[in-house]
Structures are given as C-alpha cells and as structure tokens.
PDB file of N, CA and C in Angstrom:
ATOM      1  N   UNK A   1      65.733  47.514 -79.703  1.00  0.00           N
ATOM      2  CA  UNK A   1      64.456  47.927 -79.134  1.00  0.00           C
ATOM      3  C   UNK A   1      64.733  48.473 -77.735  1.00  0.00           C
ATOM      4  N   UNK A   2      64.260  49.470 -77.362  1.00  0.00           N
ATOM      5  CA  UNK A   2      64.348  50.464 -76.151  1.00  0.00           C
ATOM      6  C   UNK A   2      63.608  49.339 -75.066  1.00  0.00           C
ATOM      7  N   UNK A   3      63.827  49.849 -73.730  1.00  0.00           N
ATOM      8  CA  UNK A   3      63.853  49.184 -72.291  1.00  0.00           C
ATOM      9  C   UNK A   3      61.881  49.127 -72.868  1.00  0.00           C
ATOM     10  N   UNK A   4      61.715  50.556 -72.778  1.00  0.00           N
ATOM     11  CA  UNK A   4      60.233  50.707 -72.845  1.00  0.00           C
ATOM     12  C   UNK A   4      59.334  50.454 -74.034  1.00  0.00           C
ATOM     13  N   UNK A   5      59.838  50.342 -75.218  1.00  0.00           N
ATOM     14  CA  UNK A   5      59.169  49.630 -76.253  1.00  0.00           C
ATOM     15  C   UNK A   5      59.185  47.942 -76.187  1.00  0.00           C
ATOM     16  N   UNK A   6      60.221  47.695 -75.610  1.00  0.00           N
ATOM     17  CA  UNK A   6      60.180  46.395 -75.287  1.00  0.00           C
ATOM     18  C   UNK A   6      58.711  46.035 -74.047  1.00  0.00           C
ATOM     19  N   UNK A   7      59.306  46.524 -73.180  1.00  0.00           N
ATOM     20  CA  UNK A   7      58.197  46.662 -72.059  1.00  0.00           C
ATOM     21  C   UNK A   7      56.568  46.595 -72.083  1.00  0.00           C
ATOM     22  N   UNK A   8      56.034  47.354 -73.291  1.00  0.00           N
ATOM     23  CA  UNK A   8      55.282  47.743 -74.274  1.00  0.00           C
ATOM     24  C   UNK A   8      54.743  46.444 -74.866  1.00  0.00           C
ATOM     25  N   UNK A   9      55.510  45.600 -75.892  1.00  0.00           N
ATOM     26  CA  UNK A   9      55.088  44.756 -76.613  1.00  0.00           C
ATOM     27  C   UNK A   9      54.863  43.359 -75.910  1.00  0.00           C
ATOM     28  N   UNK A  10      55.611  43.433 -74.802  1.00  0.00           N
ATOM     29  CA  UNK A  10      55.347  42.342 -73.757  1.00  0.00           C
ATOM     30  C   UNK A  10      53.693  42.389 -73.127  1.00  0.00           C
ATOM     31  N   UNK A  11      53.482  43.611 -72.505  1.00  0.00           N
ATOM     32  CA  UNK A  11      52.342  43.967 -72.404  1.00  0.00           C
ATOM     33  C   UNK A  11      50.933  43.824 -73.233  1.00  0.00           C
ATOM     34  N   UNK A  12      51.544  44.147 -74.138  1.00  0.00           N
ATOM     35  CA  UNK A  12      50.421  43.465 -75.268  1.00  0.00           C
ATOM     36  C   UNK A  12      49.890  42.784 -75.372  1.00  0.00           C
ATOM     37  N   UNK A  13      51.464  41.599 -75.555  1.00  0.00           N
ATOM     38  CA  UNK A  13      51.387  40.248 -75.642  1.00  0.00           C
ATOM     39  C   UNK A  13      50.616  39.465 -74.510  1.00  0.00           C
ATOM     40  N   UNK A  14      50.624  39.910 -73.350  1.00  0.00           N
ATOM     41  CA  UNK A  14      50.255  39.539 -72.277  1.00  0.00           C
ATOM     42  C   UNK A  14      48.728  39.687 -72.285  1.00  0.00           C
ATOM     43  N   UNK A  15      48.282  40.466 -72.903  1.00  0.00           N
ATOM     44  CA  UNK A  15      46.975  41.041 -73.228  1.00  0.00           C
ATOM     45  C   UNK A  15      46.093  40.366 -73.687  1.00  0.00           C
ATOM     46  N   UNK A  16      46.512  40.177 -74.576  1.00  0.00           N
ATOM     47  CA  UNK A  16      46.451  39.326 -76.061  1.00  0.00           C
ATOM     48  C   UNK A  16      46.081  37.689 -75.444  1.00  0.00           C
ATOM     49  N   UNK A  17      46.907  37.697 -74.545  1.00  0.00           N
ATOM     50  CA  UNK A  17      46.734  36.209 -73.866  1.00  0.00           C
ATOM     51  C   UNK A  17      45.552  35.177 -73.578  1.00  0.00           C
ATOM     52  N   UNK A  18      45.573  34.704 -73.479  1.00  0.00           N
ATOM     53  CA  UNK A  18      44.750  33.287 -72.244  1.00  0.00           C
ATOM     54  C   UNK A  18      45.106  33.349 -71.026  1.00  0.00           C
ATOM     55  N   UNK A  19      46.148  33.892 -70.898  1.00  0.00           N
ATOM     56  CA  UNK A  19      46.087  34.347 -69.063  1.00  0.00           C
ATOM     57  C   UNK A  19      45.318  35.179 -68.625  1.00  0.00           C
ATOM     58  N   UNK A  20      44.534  34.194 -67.516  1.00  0.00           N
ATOM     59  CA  UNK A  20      43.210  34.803 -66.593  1.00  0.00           C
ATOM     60  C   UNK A  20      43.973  36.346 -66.197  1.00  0.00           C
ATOM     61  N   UNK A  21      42.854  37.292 -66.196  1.00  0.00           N
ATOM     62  CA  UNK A  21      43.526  38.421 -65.586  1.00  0.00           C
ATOM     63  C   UNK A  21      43.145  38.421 -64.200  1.00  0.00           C
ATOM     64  N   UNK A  22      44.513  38.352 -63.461  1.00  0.00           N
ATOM     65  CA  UNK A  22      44.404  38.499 -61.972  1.00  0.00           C
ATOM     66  C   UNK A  22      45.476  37.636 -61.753  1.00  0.00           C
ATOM     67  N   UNK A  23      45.301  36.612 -62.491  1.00  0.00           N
ATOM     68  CA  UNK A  23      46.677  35.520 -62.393  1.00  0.00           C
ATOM     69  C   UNK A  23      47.991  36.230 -62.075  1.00  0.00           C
ATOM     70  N   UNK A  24      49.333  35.768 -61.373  1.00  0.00           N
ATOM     71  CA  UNK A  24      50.284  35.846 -61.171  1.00  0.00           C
ATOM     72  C   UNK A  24      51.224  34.872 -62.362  1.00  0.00           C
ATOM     73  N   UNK A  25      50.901  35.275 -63.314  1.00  0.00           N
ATOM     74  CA  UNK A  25      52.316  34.405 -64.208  1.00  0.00           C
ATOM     75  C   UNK A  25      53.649  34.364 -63.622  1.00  0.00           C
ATOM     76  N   UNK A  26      54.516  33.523 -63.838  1.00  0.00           N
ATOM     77  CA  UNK A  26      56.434  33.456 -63.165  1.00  0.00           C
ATOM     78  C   UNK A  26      56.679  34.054 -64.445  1.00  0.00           C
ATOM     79  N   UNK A  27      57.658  34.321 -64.495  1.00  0.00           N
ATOM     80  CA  UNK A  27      58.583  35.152 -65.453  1.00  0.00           C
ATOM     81  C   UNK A  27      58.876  34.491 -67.000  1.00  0.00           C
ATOM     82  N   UNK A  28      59.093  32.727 -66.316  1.00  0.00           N
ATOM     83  CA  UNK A  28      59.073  31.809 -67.671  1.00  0.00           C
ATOM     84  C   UNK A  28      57.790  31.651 -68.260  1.00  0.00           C
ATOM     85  N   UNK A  29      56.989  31.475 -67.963  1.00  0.00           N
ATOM     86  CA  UNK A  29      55.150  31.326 -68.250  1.00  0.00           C
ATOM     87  C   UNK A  29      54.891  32.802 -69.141  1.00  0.00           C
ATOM     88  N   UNK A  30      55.468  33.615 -68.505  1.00  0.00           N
ATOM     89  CA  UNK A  30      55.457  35.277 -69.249  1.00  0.00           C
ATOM     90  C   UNK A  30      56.141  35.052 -70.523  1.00  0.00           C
ATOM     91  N   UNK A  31      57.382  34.521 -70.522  1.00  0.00           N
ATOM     92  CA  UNK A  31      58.724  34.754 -71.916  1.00  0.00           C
ATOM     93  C   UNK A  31      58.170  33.828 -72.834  1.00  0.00           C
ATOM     94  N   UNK A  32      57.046  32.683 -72.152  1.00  0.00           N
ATOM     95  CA  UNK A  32      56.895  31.610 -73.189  1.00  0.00           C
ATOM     96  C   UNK A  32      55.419  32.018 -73.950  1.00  0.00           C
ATOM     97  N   UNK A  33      54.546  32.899 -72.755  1.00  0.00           N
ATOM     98  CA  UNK A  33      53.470  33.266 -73.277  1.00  0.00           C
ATOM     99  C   UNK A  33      53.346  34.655 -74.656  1.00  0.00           C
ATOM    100  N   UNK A  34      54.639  35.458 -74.307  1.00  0.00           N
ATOM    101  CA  UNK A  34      55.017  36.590 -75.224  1.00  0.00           C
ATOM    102  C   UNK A  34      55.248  35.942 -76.200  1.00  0.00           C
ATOM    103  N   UNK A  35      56.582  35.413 -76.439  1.00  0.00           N
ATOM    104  CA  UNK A  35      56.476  34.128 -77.631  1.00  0.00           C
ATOM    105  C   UNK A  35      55.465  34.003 -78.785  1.00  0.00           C
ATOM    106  N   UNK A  36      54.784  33.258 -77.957  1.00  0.00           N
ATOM    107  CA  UNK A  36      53.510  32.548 -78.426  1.00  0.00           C
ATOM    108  C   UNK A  36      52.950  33.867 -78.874  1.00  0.00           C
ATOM    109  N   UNK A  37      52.000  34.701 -78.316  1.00  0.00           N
ATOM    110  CA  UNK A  37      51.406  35.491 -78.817  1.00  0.00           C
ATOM    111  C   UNK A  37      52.036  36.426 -79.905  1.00  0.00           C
ATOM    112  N   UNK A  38      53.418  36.845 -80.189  1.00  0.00           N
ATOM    113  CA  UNK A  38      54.226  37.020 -80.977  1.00  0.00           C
ATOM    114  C   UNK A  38      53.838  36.337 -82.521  1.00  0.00           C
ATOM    115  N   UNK A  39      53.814  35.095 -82.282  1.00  0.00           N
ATOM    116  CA  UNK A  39      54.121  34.681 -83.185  1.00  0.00           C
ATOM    117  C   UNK A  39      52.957  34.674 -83.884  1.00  0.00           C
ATOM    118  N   UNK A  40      51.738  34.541 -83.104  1.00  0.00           N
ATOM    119  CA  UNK A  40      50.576  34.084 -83.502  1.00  0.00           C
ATOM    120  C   UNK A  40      49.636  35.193 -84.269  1.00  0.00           C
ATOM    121  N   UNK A  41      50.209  36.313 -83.536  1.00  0.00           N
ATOM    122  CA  UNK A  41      49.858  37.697 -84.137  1.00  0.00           C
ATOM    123  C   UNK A  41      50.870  38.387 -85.140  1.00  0.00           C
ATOM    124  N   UNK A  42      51.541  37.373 -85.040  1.00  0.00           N
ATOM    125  CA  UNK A  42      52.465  37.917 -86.604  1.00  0.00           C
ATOM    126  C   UNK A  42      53.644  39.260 -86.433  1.00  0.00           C
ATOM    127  N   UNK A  43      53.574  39.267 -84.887  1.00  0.00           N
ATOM    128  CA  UNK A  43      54.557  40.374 -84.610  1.00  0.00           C
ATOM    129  C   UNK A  43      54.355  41.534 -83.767  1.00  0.00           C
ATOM    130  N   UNK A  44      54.612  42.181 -82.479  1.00  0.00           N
ATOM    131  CA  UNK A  44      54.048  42.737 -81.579  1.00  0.00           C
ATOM    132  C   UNK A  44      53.014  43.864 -82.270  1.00  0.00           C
ATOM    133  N   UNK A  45      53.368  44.521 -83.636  1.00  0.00           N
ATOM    134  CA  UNK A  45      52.283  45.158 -84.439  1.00  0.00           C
ATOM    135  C   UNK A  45      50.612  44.530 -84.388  1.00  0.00           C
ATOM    136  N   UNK A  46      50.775  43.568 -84.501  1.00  0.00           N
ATOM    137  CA  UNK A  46      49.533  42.634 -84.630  1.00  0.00           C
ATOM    138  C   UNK A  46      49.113  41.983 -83.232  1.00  0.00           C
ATOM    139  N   UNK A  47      49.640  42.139 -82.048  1.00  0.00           N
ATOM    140  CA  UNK A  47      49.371  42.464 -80.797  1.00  0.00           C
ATOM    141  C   UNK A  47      48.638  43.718 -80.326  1.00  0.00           C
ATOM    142  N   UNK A  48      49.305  44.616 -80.901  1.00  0.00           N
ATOM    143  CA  UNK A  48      48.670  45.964 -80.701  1.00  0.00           C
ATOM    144  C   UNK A  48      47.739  46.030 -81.244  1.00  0.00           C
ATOM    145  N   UNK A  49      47.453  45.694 -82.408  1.00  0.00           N
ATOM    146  CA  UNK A  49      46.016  46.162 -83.444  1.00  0.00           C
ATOM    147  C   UNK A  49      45.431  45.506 -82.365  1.00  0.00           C
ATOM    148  N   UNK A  50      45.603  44.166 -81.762  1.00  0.00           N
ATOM    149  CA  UNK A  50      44.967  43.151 -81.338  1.00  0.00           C
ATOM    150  C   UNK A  50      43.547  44.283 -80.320  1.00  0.00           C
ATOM    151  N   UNK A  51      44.731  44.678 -79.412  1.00  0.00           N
ATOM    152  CA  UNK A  51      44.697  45.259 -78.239  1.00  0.00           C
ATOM    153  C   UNK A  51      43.886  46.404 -78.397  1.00  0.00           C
ATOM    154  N   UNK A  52      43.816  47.459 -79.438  1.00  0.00           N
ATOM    155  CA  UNK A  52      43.570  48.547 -80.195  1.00  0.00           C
ATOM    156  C   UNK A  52      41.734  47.260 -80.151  1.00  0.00           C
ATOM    157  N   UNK A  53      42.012  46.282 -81.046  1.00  0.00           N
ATOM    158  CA  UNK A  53      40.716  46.443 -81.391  1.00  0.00           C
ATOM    159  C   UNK A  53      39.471  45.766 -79.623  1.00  0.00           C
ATOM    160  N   UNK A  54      40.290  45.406 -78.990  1.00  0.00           N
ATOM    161  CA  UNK A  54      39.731  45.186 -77.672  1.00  0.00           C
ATOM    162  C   UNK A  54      38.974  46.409 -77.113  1.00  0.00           C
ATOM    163  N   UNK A  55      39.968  47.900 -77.046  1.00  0.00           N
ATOM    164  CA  UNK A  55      39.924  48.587 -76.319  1.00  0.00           C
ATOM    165  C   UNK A  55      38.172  49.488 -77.364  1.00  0.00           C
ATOM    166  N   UNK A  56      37.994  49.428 -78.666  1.00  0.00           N
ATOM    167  CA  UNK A  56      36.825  49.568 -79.281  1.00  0.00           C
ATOM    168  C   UNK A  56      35.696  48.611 -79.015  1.00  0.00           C
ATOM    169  N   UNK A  57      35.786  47.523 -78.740  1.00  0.00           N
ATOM    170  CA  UNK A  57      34.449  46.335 -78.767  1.00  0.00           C
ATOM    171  C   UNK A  57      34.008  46.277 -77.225  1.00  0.00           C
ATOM    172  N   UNK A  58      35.299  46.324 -76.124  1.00  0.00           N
ATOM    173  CA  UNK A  58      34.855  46.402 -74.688  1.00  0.00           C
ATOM    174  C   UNK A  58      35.969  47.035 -74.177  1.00  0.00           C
ATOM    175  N   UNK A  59      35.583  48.460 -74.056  1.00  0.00           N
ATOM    176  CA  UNK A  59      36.705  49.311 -73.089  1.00  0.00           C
ATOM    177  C   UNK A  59      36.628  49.183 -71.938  1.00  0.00           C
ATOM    178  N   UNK A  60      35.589  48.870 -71.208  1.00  0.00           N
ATOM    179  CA  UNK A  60      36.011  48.734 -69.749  1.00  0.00           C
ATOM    180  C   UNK A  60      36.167  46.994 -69.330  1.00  0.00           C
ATOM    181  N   UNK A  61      36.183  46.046 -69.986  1.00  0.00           N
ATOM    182  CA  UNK A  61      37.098  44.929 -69.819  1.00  0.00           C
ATOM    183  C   UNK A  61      38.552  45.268 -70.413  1.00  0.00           C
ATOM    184  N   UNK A  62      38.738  45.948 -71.277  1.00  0.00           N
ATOM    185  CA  UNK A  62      40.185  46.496 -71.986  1.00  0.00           C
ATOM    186  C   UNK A  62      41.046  47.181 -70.483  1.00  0.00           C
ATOM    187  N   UNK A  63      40.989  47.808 -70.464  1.00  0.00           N
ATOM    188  CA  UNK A  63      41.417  48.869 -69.167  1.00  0.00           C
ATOM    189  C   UNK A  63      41.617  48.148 -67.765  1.00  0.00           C
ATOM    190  N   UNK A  64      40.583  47.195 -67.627  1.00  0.00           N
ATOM    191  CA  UNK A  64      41.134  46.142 -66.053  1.00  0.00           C
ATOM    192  C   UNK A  64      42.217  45.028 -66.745  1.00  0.00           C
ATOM    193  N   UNK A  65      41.611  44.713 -67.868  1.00  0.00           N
ATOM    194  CA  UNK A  65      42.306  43.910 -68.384  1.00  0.00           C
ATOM    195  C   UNK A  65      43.931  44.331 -68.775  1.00  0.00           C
ATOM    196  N   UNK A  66      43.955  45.964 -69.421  1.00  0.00           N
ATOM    197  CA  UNK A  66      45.599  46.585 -69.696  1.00  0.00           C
ATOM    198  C   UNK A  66      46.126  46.634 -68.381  1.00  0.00           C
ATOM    199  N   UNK A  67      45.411  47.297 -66.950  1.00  0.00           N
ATOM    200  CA  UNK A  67      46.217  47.089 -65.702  1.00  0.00           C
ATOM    201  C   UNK A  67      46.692  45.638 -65.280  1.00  0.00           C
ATOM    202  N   UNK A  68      45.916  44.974 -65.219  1.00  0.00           N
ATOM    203  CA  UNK A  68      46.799  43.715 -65.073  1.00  0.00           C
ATOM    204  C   UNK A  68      47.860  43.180 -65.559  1.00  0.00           C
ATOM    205  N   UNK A  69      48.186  43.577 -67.081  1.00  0.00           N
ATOM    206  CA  UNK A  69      49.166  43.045 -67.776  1.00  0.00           C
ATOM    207  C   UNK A  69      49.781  43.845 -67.893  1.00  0.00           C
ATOM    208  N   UNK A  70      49.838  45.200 -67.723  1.00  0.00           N
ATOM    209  CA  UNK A  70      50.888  46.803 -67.096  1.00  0.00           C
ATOM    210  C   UNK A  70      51.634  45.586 -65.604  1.00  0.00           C
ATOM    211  N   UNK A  71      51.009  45.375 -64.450  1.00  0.00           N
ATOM    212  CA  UNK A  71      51.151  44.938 -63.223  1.00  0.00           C
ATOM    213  C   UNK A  71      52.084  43.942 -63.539  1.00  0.00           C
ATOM    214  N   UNK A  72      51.480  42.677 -64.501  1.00  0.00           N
ATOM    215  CA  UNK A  72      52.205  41.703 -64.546  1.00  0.00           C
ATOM    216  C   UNK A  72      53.956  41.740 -65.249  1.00  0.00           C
ATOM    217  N   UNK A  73      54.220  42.685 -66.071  1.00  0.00           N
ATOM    218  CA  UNK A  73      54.876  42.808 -66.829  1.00  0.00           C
ATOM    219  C   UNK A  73      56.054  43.337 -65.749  1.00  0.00           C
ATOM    220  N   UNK A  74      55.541  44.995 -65.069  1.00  0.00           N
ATOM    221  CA  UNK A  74      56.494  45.551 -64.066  1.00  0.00           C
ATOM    222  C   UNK A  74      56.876  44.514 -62.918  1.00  0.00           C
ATOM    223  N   UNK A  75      55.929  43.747 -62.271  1.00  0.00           N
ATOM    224  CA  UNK A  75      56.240  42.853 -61.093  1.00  0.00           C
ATOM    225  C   UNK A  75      57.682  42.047 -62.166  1.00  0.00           C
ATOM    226  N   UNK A  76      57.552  41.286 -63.064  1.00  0.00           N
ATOM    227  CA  UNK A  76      58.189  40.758 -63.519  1.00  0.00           C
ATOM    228  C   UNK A  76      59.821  41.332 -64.466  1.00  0.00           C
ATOM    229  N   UNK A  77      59.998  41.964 -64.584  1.00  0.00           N
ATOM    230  CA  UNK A  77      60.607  42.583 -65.368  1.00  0.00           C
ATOM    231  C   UNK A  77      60.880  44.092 -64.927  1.00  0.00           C
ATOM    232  N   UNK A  78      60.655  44.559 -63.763  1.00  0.00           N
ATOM    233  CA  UNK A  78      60.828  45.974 -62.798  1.00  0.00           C
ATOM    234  C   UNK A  78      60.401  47.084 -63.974  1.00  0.00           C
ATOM    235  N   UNK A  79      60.123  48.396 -63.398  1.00  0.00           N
ATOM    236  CA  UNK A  79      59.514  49.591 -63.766  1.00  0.00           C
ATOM    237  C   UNK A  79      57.903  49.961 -63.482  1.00  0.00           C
ATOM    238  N   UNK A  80      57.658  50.977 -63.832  1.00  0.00           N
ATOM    239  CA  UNK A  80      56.376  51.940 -63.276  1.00  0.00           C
ATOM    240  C   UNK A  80      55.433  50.387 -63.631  1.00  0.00           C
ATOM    241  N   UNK A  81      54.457  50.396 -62.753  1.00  0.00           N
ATOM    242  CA  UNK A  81      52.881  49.842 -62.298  1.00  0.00           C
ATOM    243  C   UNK A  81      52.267  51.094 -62.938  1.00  0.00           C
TER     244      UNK A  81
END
C-alpha cells in the first residue's frame, strides 16, 4: 500500500471514529483507534462507504469533521494538512 493510500485509510478510519473532533489523539490512541475501526468496518473499504455515506446525510458536519482527521493524521504521521 502506497505512503498516500495508506494515509487515506487512516483518515477514514479516524473519521469513522469516537474521537471528538478537535481532539489531539498521540500517535498510539491513532494506531489503536485505526485498528479498531478497521476491523469493525470490515476493512478500510467499509470505512470509506462509511465516510461516503456521512458526507450524503450531513455534509457540512462531514467536511469539519474530514479536516480534522486530514489534520490529525498529517500532525501524526507528516505530509500535506
């Protein structure tokens, strides 16, 4: 998996989450929360639909909500904000 598809499904995952958006996750709280949502969605595919179906029911909680977990992902793991 590429730097940025990886990057990608983390994001998702992060999405996908129970982490408050605004929160500062540590890096382990991130690897354990990807995980989890991984698994729970059956595979970063099922993250995305997840995410996909967020961005249809409430796009403008989707969009503050994708910057934060864009933010959280780069702070953690370096590349574009």
């Amino acid at each position: 998996m590429s730097a940025t598809m990886l990057a990608v499904a983390r994001t998702d995952a992060v999405f996908v989450s129970a982490l408050p958006t605004g929160s500062r996750p540590g890096r382990d709280q991130i690897d354990a929360t990807v995980r989890a949502e991984v698994r729970r969605h059956r595979g970063s595919r099922g993250c995305a639909a997840e995410v996909a179906a967020c961005y249809g029911e409430v796009p403008e909680y989707a969009v503050r909500r994708m910057k934060w977990a864009r933010r959280v992902i780069a702070t953690a793991f370096g590349g574009a904000r």
